[in-house]
C-alpha atoms as a PDB file:
ATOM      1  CA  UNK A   1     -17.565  20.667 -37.851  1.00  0.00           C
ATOM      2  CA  UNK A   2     -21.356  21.110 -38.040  1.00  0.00           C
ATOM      3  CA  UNK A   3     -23.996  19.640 -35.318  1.00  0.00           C
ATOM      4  CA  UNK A   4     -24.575  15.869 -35.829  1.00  0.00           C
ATOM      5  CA  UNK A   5     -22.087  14.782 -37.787  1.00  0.00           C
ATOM      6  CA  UNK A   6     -19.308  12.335 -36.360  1.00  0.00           C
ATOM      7  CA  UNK A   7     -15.504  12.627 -35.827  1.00  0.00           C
ATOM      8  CA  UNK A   8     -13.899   9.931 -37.245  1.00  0.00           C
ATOM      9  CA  UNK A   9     -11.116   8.547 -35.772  1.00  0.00           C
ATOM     10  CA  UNK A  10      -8.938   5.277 -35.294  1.00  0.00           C
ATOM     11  CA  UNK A  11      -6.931   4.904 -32.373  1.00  0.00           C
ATOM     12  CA  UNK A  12      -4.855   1.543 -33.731  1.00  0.00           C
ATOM     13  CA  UNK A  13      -6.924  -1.016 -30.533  1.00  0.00           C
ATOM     14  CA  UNK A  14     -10.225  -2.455 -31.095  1.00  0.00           C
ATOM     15  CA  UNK A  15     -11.874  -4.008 -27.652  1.00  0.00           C
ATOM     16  CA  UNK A  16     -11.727  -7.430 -29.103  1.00  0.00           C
ATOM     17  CA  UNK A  17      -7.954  -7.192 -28.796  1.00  0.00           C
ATOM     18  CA  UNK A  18      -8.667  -7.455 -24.654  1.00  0.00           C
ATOM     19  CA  UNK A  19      -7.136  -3.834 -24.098  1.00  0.00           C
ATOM     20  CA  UNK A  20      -9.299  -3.060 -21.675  1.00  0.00           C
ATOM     21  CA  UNK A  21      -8.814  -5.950 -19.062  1.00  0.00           C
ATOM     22  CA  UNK A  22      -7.529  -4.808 -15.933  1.00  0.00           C
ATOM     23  CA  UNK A  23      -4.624  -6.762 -14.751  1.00  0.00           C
ATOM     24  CA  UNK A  24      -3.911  -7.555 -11.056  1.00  0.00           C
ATOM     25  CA  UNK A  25      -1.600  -5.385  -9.911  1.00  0.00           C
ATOM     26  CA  UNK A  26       0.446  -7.422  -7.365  1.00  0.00           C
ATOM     27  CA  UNK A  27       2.086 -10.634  -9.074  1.00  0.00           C
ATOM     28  CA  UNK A  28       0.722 -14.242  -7.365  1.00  0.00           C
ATOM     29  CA  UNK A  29       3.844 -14.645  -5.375  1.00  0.00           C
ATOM     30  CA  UNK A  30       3.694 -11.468  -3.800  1.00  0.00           C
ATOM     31  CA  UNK A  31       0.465 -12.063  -2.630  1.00  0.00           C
ATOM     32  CA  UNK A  32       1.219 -15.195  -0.672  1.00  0.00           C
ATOM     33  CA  UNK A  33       1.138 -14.474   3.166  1.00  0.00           C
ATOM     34  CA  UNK A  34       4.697 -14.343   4.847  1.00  0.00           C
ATOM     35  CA  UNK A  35       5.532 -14.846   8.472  1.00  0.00           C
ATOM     36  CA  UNK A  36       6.683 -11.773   9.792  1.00  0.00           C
ATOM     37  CA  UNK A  37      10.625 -12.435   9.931  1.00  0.00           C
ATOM     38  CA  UNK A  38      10.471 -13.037   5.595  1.00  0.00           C
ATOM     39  CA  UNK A  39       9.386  -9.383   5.420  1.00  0.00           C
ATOM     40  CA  UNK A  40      11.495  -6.557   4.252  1.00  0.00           C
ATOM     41  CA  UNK A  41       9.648  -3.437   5.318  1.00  0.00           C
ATOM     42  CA  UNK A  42      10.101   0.504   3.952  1.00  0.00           C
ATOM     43  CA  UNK A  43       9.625   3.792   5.436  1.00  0.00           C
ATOM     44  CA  UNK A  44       8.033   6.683   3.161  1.00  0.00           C
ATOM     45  CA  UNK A  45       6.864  10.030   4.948  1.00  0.00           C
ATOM     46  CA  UNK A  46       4.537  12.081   2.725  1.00  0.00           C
ATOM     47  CA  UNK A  47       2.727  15.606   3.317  1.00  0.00           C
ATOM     48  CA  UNK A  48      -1.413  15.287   2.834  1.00  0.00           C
ATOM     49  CA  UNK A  49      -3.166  18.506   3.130  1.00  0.00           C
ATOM     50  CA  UNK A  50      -0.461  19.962   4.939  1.00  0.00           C
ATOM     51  CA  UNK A  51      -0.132  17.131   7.864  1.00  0.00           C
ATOM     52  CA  UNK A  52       2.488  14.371   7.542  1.00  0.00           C
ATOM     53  CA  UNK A  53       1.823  10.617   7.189  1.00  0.00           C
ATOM     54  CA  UNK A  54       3.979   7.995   7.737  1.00  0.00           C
ATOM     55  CA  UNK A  55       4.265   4.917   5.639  1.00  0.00           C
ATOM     56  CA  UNK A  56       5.299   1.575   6.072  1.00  0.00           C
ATOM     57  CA  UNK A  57       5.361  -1.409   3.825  1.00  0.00           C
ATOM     58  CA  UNK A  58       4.950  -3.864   1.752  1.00  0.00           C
ATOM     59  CA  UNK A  59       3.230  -6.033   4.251  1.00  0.00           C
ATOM     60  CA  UNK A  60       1.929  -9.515   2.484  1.00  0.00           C
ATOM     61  CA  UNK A  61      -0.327 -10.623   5.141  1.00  0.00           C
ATOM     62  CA  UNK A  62      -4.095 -11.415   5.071  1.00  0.00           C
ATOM     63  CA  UNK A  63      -6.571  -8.957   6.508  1.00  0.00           C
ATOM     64  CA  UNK A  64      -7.409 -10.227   9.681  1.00  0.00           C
ATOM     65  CA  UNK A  65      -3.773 -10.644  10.766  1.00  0.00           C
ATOM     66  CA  UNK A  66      -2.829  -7.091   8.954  1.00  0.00           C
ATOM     67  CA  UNK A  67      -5.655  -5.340  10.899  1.00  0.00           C
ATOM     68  CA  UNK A  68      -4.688  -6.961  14.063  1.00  0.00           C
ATOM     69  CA  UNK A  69      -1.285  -5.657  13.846  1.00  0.00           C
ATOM     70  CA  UNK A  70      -2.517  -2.344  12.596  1.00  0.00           C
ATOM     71  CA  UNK A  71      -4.348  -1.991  15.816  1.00  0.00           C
ATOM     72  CA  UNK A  72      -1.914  -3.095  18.014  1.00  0.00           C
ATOM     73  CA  UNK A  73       0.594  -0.410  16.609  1.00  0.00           C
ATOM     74  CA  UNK A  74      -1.865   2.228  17.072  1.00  0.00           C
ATOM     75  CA  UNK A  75      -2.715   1.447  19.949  1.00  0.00           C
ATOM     76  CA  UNK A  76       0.885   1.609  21.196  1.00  0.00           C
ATOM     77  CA  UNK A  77       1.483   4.725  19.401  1.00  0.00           C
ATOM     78  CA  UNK A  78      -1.802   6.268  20.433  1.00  0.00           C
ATOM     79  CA  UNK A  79      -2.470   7.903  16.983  1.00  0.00           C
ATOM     80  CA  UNK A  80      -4.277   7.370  14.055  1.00  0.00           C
ATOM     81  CA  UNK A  81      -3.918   4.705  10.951  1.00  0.00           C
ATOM     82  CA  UNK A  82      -5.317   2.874   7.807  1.00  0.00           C
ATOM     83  CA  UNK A  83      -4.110  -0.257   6.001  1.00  0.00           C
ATOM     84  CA  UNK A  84      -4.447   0.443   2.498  1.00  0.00           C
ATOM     85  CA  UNK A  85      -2.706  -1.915  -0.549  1.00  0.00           C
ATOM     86  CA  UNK A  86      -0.687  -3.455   1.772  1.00  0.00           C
ATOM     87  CA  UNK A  87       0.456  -0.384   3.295  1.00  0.00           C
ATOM     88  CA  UNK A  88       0.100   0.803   6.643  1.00  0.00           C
ATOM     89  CA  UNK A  89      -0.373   4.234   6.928  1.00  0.00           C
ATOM     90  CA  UNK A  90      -0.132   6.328  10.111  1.00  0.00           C
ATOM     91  CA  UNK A  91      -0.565  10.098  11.158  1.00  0.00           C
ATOM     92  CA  UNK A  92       2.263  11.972  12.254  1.00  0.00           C
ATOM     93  CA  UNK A  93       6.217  11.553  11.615  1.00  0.00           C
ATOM     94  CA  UNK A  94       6.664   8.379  13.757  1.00  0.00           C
ATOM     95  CA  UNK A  95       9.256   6.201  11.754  1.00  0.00           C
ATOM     96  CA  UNK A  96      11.752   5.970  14.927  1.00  0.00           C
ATOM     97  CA  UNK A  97       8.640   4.498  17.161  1.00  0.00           C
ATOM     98  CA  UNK A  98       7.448   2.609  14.503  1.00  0.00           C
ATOM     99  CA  UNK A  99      10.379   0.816  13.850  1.00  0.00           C
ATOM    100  CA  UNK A 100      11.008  -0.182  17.275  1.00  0.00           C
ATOM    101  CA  UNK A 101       7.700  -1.047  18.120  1.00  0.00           C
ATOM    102  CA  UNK A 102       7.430  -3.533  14.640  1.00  0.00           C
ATOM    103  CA  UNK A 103      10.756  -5.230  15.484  1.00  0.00           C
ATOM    104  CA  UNK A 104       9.040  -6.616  18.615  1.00  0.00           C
ATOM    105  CA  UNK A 105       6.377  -7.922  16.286  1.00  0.00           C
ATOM    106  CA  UNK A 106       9.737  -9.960  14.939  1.00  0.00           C
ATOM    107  CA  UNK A 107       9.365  -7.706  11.421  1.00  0.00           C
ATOM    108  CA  UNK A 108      12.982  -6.559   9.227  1.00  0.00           C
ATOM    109  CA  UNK A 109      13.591  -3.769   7.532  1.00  0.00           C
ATOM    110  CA  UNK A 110      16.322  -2.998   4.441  1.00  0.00           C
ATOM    111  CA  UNK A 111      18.871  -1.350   5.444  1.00  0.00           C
ATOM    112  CA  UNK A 112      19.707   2.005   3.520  1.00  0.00           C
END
């Protein structure tokens, strides 16, 4: 292909057809804030940059109360944490505190 000439291709989607519209990713219902009894919370342990993290979730609360009870956990865990897409995320392999300390907040977990 020589310099300045163009490649013409067609892909099948113009951008009148609205492919590029992002769509919320969390459906209206889930985004409704739940006392802490309704949820149904998950563990997930992952490896970043060679240190684990703990994960727990899907929490449907607002931000003030999610923060709140972010700092509240780390504070009784004494580590370190971030809430991020309704997951709380803290450093270290602490599901067995974690659990116990978010069943005093009145939170449920599924059962394996």
């Amino acid at each position: 292909m020589s310099r300045g000439t163009k490649l013409d291709l067609f892909i099948g989607a113009e951008i009148e057809q609205g492919w590029s519209e992002v769509l919320e990713r969390r459906s209206e219902v889930a985004q409704k804030n739940k006392e802490p009894s309704k949820h149904l919370l998950v563990f997930k342990k992952e490896k970043r940059r060679g240190k684990v993290v703990t994960l727990v979730g899907e929490f449907f609360l607002d931000k003030e109360s999610a923060f709140s009870t972010l700092k509240t956990l780390k504070q009784k865990l004494a580590c370190g944490g971030a809430f991020k897409d309704g997951w709380m995320e803290f450093q270290g392999e602490l599901q067995e505190k974690l659990k116990t300390a978010l069943q005093e907040l009145g939170f449920r977990f599924k059962s394996k």
